[in-house]
N, C-alpha and C. Protein backbone atom coordinates (compact mmCIF):
# COMPACT_ATOMS: atom_id res chain seq x y z
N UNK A 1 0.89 -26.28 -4.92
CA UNK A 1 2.19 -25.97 -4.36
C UNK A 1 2.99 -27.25 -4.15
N UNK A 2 4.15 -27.07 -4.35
CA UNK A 2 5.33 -28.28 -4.24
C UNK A 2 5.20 -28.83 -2.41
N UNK A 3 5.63 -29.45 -1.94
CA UNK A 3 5.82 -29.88 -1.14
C UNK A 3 6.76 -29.61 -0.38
N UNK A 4 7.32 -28.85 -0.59
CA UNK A 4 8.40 -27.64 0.23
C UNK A 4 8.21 -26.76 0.18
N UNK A 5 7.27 -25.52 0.97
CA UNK A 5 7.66 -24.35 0.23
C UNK A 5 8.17 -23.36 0.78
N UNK A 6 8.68 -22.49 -0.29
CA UNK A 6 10.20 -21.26 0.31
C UNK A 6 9.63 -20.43 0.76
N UNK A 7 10.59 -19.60 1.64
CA UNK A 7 10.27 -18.56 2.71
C UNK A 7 9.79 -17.58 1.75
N UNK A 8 8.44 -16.84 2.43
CA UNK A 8 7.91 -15.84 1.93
C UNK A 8 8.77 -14.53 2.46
N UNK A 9 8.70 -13.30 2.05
CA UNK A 9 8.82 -11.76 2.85
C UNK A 9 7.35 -10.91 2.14
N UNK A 10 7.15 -10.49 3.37
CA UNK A 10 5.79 -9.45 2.87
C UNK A 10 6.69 -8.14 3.37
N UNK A 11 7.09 -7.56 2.19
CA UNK A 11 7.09 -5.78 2.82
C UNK A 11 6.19 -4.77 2.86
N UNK A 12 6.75 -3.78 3.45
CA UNK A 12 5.60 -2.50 3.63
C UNK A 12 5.51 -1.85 1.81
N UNK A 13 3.83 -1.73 2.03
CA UNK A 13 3.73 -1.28 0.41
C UNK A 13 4.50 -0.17 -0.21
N UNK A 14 4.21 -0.04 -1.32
CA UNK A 14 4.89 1.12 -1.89
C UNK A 14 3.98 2.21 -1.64
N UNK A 15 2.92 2.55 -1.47
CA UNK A 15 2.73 3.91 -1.29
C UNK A 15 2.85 4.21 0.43
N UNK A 16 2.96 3.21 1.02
CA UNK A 16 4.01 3.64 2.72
C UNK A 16 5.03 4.59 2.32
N UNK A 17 5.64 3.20 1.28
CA UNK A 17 6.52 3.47 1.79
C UNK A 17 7.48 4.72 1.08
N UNK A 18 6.37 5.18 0.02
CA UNK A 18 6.37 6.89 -0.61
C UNK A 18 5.88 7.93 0.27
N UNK A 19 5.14 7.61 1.15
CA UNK A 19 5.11 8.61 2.38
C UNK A 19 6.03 8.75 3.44
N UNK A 20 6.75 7.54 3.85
CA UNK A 20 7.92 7.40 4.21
C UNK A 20 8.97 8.17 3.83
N UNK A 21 8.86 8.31 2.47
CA UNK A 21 10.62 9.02 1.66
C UNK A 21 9.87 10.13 1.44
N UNK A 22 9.14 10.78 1.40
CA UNK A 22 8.52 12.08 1.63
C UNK A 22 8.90 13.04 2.79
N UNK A 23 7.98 12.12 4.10
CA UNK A 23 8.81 12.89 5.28
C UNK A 23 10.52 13.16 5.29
N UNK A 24 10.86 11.98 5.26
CA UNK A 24 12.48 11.99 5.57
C UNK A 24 13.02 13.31 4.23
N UNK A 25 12.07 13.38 3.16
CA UNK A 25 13.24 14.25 2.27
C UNK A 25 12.57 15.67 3.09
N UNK A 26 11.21 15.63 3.47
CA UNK A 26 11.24 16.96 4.20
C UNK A 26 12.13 17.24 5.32
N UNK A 27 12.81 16.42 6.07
CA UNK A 27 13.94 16.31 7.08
C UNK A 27 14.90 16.82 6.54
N UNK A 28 15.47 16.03 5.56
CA UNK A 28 16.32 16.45 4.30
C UNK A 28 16.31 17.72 4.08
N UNK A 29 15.06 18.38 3.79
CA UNK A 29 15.51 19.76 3.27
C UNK A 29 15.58 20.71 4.54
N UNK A 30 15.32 20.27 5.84
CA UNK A 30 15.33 21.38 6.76
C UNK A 30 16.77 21.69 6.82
N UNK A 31 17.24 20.27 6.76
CA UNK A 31 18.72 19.48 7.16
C UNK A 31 19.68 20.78 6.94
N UNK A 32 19.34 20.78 4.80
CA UNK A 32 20.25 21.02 4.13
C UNK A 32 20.18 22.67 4.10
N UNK A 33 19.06 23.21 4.82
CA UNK A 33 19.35 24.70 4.87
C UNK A 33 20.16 24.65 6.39
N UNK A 34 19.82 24.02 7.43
CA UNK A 34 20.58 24.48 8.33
C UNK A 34 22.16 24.01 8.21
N UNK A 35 22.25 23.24 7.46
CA UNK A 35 24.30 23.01 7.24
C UNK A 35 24.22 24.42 6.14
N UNK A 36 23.07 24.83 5.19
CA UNK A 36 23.91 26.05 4.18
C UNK A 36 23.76 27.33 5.18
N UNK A 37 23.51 27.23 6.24
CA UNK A 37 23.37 28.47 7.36
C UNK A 37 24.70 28.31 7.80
N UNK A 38 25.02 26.95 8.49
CA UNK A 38 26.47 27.15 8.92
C UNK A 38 27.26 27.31 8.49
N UNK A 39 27.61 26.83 7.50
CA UNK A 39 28.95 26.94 6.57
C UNK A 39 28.83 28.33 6.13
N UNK A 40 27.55 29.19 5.76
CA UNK A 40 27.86 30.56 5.74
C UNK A 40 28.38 31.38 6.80
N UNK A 41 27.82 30.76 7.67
CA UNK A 41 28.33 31.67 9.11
C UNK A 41 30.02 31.92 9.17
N UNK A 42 30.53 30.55 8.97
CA UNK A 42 32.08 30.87 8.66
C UNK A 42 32.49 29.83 9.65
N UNK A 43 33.86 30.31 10.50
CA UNK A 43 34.17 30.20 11.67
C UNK A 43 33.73 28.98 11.81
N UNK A 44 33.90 27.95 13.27
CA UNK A 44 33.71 26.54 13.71
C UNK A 44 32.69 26.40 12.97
N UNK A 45 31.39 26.84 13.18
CA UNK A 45 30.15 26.64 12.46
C UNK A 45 30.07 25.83 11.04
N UNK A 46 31.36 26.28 10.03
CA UNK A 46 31.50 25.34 9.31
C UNK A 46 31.87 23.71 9.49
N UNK A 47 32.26 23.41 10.80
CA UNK A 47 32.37 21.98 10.79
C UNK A 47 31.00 21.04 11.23
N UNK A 48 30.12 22.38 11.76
CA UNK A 48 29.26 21.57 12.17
C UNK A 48 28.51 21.93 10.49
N UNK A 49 28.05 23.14 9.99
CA UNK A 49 27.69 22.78 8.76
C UNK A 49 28.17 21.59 7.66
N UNK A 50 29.50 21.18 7.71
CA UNK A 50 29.71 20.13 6.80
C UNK A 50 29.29 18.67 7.59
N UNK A 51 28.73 18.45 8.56
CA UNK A 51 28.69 17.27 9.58
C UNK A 51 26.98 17.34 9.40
N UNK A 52 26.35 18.30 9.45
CA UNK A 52 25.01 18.40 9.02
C UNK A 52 24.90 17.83 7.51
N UNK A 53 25.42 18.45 6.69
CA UNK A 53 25.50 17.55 4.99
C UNK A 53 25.79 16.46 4.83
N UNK A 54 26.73 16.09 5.64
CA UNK A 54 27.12 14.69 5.41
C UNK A 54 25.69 13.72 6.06
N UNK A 55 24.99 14.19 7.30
CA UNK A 55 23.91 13.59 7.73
C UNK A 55 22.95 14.01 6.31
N UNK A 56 22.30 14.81 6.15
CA UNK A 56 21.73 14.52 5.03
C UNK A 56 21.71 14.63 3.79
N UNK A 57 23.13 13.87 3.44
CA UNK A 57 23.72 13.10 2.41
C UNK A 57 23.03 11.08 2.39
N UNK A 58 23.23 11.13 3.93
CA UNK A 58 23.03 9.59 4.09
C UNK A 58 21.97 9.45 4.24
N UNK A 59 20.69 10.46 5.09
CA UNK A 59 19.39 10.77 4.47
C UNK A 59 18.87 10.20 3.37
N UNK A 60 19.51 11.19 2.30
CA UNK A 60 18.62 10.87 1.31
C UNK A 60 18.97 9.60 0.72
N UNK A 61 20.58 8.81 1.23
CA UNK A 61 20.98 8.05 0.62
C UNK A 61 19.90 6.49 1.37
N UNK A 62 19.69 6.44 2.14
CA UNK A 62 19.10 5.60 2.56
C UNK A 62 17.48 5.81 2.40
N UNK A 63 16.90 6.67 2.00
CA UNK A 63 15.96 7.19 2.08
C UNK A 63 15.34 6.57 0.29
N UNK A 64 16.48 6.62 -0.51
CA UNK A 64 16.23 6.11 -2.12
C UNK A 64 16.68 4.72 -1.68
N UNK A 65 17.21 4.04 -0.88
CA UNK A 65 17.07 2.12 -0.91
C UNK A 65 15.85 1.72 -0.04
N UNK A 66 15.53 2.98 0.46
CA UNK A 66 14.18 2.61 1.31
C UNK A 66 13.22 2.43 0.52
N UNK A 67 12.94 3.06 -0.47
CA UNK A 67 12.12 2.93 -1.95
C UNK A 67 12.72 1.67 -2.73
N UNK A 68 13.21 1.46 -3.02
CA UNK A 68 14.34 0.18 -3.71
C UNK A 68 13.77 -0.81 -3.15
N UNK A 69 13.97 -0.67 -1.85
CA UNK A 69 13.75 -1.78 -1.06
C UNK A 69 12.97 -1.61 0.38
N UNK A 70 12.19 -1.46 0.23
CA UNK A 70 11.03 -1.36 1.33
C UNK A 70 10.98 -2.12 2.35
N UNK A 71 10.97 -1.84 3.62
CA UNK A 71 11.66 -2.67 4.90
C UNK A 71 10.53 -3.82 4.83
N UNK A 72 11.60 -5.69 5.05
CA UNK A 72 10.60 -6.43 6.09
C UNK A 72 9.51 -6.18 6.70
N UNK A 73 8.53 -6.79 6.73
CA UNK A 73 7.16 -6.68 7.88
C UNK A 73 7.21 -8.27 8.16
N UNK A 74 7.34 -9.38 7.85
CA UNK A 74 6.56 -10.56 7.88
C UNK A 74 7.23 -11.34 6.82
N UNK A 75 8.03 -12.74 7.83
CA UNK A 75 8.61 -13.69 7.14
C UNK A 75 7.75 -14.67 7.51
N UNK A 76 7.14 -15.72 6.13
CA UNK A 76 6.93 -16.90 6.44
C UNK A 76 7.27 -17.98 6.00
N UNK A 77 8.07 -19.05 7.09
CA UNK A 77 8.62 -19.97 6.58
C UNK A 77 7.77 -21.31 6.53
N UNK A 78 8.48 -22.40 6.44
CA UNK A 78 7.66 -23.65 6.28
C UNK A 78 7.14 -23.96 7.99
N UNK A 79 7.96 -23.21 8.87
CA UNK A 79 8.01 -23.97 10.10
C UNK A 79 7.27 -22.82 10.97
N UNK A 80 7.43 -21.31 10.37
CA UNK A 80 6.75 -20.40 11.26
C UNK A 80 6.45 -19.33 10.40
N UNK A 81 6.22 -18.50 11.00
CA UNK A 81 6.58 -16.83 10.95
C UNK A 81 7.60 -16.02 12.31
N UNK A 82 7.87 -14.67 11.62
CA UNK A 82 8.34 -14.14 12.17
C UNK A 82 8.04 -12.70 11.40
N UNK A 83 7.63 -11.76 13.22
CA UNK A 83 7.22 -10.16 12.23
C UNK A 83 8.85 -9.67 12.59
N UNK A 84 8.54 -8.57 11.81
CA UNK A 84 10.13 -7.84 11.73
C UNK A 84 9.26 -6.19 11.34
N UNK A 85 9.72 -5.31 12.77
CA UNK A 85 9.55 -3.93 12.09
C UNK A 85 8.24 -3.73 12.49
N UNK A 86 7.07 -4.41 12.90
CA UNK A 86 5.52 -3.53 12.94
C UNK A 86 5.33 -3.42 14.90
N UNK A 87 5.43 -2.15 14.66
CA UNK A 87 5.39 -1.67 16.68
C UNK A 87 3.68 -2.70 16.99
N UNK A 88 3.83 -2.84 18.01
CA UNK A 88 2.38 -3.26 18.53
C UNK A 88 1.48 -4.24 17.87
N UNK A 89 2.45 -5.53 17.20
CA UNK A 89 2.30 -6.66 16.84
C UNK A 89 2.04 -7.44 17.74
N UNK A 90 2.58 -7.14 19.40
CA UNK A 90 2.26 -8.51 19.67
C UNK A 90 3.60 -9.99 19.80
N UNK A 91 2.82 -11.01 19.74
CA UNK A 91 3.82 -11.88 19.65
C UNK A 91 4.13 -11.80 18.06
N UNK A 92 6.15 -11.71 18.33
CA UNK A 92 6.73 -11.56 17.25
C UNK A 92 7.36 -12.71 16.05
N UNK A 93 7.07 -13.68 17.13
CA UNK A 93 7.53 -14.91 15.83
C UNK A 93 6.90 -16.08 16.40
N UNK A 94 5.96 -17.04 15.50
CA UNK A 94 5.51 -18.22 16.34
C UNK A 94 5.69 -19.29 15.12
N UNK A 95 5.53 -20.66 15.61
CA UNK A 95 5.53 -21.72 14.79
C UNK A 95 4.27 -21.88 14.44
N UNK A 96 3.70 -22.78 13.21
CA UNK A 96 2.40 -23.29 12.76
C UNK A 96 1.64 -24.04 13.60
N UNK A 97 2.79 -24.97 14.68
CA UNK A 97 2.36 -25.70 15.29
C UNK A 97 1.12 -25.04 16.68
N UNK A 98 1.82 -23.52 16.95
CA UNK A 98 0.72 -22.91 17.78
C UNK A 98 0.27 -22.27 17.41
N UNK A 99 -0.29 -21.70 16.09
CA UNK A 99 -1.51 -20.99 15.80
C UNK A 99 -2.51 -21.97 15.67
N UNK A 100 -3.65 -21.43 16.50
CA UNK A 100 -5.32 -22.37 16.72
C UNK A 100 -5.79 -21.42 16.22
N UNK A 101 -5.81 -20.08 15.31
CA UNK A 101 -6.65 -19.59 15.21
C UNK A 101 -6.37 -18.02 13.86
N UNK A 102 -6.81 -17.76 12.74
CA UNK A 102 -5.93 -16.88 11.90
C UNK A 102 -7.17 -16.16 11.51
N UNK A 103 -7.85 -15.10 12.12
CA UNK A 103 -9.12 -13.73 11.78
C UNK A 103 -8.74 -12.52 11.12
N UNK A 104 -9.54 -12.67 10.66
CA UNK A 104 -9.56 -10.54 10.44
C UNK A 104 -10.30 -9.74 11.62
N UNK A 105 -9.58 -9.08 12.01
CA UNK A 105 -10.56 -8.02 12.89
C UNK A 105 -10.48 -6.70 12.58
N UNK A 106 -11.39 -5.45 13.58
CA UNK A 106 -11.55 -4.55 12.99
C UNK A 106 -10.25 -3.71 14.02
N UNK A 107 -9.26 -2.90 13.35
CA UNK A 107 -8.30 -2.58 14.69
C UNK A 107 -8.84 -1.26 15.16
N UNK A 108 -8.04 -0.32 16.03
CA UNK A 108 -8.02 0.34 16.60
C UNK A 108 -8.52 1.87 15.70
N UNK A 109 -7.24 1.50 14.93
CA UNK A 109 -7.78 2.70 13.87
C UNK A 109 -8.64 2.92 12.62
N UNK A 110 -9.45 1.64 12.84
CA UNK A 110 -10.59 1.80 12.25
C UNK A 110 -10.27 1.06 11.06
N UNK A 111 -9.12 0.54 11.05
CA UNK A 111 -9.06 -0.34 9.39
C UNK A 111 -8.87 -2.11 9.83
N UNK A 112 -8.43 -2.94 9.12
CA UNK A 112 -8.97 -3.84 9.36
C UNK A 112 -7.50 -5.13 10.05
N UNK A 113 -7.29 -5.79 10.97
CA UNK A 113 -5.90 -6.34 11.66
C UNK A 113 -6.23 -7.71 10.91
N UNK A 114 -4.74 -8.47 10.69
CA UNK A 114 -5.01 -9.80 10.81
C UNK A 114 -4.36 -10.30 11.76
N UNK A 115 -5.36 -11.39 13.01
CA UNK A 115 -5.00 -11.52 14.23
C UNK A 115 -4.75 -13.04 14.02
N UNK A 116 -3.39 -13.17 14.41
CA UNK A 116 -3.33 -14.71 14.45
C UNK A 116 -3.07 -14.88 15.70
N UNK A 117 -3.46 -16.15 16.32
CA UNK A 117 -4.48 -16.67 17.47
C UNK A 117 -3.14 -17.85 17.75
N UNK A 118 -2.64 -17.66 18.72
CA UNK A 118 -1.44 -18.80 19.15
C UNK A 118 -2.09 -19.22 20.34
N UNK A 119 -1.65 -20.58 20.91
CA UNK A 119 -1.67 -21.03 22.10
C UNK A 119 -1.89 -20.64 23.46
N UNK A 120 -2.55 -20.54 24.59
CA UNK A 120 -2.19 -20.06 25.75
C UNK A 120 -2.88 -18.04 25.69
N UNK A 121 -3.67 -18.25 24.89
CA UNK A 121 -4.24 -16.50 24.53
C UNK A 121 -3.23 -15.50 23.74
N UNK A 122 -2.20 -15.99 23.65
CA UNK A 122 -1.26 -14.90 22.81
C UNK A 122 -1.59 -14.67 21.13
N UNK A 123 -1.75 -13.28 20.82
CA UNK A 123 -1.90 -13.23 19.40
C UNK A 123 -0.62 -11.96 18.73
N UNK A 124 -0.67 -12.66 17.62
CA UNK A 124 -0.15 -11.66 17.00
C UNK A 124 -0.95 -10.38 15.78
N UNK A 125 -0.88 -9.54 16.09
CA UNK A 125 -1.93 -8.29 15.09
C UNK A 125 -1.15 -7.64 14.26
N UNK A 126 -1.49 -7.84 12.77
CA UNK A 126 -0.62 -7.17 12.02
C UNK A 126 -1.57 -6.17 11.16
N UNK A 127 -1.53 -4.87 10.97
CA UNK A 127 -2.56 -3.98 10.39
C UNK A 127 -2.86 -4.49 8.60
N UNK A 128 -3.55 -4.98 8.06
CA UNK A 128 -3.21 -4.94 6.64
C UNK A 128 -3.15 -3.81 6.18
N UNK A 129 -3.56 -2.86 5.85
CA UNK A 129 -2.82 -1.66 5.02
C UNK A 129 -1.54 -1.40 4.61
N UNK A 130 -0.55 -2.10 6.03
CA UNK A 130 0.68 -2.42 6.02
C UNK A 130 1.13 -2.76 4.61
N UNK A 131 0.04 -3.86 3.69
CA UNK A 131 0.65 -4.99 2.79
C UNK A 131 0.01 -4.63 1.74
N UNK A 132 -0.92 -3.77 1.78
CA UNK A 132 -1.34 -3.15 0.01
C UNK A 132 -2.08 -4.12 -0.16
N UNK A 133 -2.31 -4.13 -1.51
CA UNK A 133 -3.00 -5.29 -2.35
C UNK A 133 -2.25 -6.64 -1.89
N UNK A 134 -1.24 -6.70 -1.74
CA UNK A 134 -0.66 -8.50 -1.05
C UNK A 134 -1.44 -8.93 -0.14
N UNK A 135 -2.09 -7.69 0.75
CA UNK A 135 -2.44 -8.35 1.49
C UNK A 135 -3.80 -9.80 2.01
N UNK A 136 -4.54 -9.84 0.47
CA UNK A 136 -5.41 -11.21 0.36
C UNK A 136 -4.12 -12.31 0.27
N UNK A 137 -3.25 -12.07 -0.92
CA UNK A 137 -2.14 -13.33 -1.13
C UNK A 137 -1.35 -13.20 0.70
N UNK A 138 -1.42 -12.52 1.20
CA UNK A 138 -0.73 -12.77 2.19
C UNK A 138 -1.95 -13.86 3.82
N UNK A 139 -3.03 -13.74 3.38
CA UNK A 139 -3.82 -14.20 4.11
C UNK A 139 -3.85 -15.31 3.27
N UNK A 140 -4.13 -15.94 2.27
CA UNK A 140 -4.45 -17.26 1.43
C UNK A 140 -2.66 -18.02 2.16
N UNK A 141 -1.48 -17.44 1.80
CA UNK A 141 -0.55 -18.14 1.85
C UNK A 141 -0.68 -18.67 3.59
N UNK A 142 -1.08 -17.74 4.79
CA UNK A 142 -0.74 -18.12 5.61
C UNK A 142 -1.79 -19.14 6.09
N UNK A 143 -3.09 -19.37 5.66
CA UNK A 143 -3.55 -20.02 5.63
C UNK A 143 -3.16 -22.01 4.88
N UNK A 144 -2.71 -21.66 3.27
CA UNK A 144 -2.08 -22.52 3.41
C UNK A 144 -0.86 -23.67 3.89
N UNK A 145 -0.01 -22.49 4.93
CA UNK A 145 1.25 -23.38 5.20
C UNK A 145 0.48 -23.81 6.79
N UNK A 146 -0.69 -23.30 6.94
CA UNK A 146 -1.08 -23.87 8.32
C UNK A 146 -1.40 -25.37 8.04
N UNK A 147 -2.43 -25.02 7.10
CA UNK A 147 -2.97 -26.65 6.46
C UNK A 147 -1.97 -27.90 5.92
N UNK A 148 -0.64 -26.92 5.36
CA UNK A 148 0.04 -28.24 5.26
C UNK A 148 0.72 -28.41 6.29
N UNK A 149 1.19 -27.45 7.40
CA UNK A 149 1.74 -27.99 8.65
C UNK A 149 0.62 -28.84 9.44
N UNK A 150 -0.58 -28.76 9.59
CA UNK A 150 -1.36 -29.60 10.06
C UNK A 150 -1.36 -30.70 9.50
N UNK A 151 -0.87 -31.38 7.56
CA UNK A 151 -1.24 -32.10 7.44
C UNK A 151 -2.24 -32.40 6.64
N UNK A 152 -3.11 -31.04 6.50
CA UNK A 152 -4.22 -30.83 5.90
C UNK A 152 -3.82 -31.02 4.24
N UNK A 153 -4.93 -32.00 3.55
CA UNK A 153 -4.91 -31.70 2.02
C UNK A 153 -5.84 -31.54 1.44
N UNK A 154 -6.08 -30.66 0.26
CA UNK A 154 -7.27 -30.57 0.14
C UNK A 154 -8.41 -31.75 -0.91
N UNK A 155 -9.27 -31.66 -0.63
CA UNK A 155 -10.18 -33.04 -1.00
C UNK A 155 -10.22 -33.03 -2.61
N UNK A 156 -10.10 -34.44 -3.03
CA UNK A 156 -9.78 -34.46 -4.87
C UNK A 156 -11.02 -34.34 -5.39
N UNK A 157 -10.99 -34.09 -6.50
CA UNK A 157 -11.88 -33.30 -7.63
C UNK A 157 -13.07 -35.05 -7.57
N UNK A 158 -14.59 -34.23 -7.09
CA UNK A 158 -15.64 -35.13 -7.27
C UNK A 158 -15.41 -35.50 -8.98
N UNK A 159 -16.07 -37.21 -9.08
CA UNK A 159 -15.60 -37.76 -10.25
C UNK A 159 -17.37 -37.16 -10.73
């Protein structure tokens, strides 16, 4: 790696985040029978039926960039991280300078956390499942920007 290196983003995987646009289109379709109920009904009912469509109009419209583009979980820069988006993370953004400590553990729900270990007992827990298959490249990278924020290089090739 160069000696600078650029900010990472880890997003939520794609098959999240196909279960994700699943539910919401099942929302979607409750949506879109109860606006075709109102607008049949006639009378005021039609304004709230066209105010129901227009909600899931933007549904589904956000629901296909949610697939496109699969929300933030985890920025890492040269100087830190920062989580974005995972409930019950913990501490949400720290520098390299205070992580003493970067594990796998086993979490709550039985699959597997990566707990990074800051200063003063604070950690941050991020579920991997979250990250799909990234999630080894996402443990190797954060490992390496620790080592070069420490300073750390690694030892040259025995002659």
């Amino acid at each position: 790696m160069s000696d600078t290196m650029q900010p990472t983003t880890y997003r939520l995987t794609l098959v999240l985040a196909l279960r994700l646009f699943g539910l919401r289109m099942m929302v979607a379709a409750v949506g879109a029978v109860v606006a075709a109920v109102l607008i049949t009904v006639g009378g005021s009912a039609v304004v709230w039926g066209i105010v129901v469509a227009v909600l899931v109009a933007l549904l589904v419209v956000v629901s296909i960039a949610g697939l496109r583009w699969p929300p933030r979980l985890l920025t890492l820069t040269e100087t830190g991280y920062r989580v974005h988006r995972v409930r019950g993370a913990g501490v949400r953004s720290g520098s390299w300078a205070q992580v003493e400590r970067v594990d796998d553990k086993p979490g709550p729900d039985g699959g597997t956390e990566l707990v990074i270990g800051l200063e003063h007992g604070r950690t941050t827990r991020l579920p991997m499942m979250l990250f799909g298959a990234r999630g080894l490249e996402l443990q190797r990278e954060i490992r390496e920007r620790l080592n070069t924020s420490h300073g750390y290089r690694p030892l040259p090739p025995s002659a």
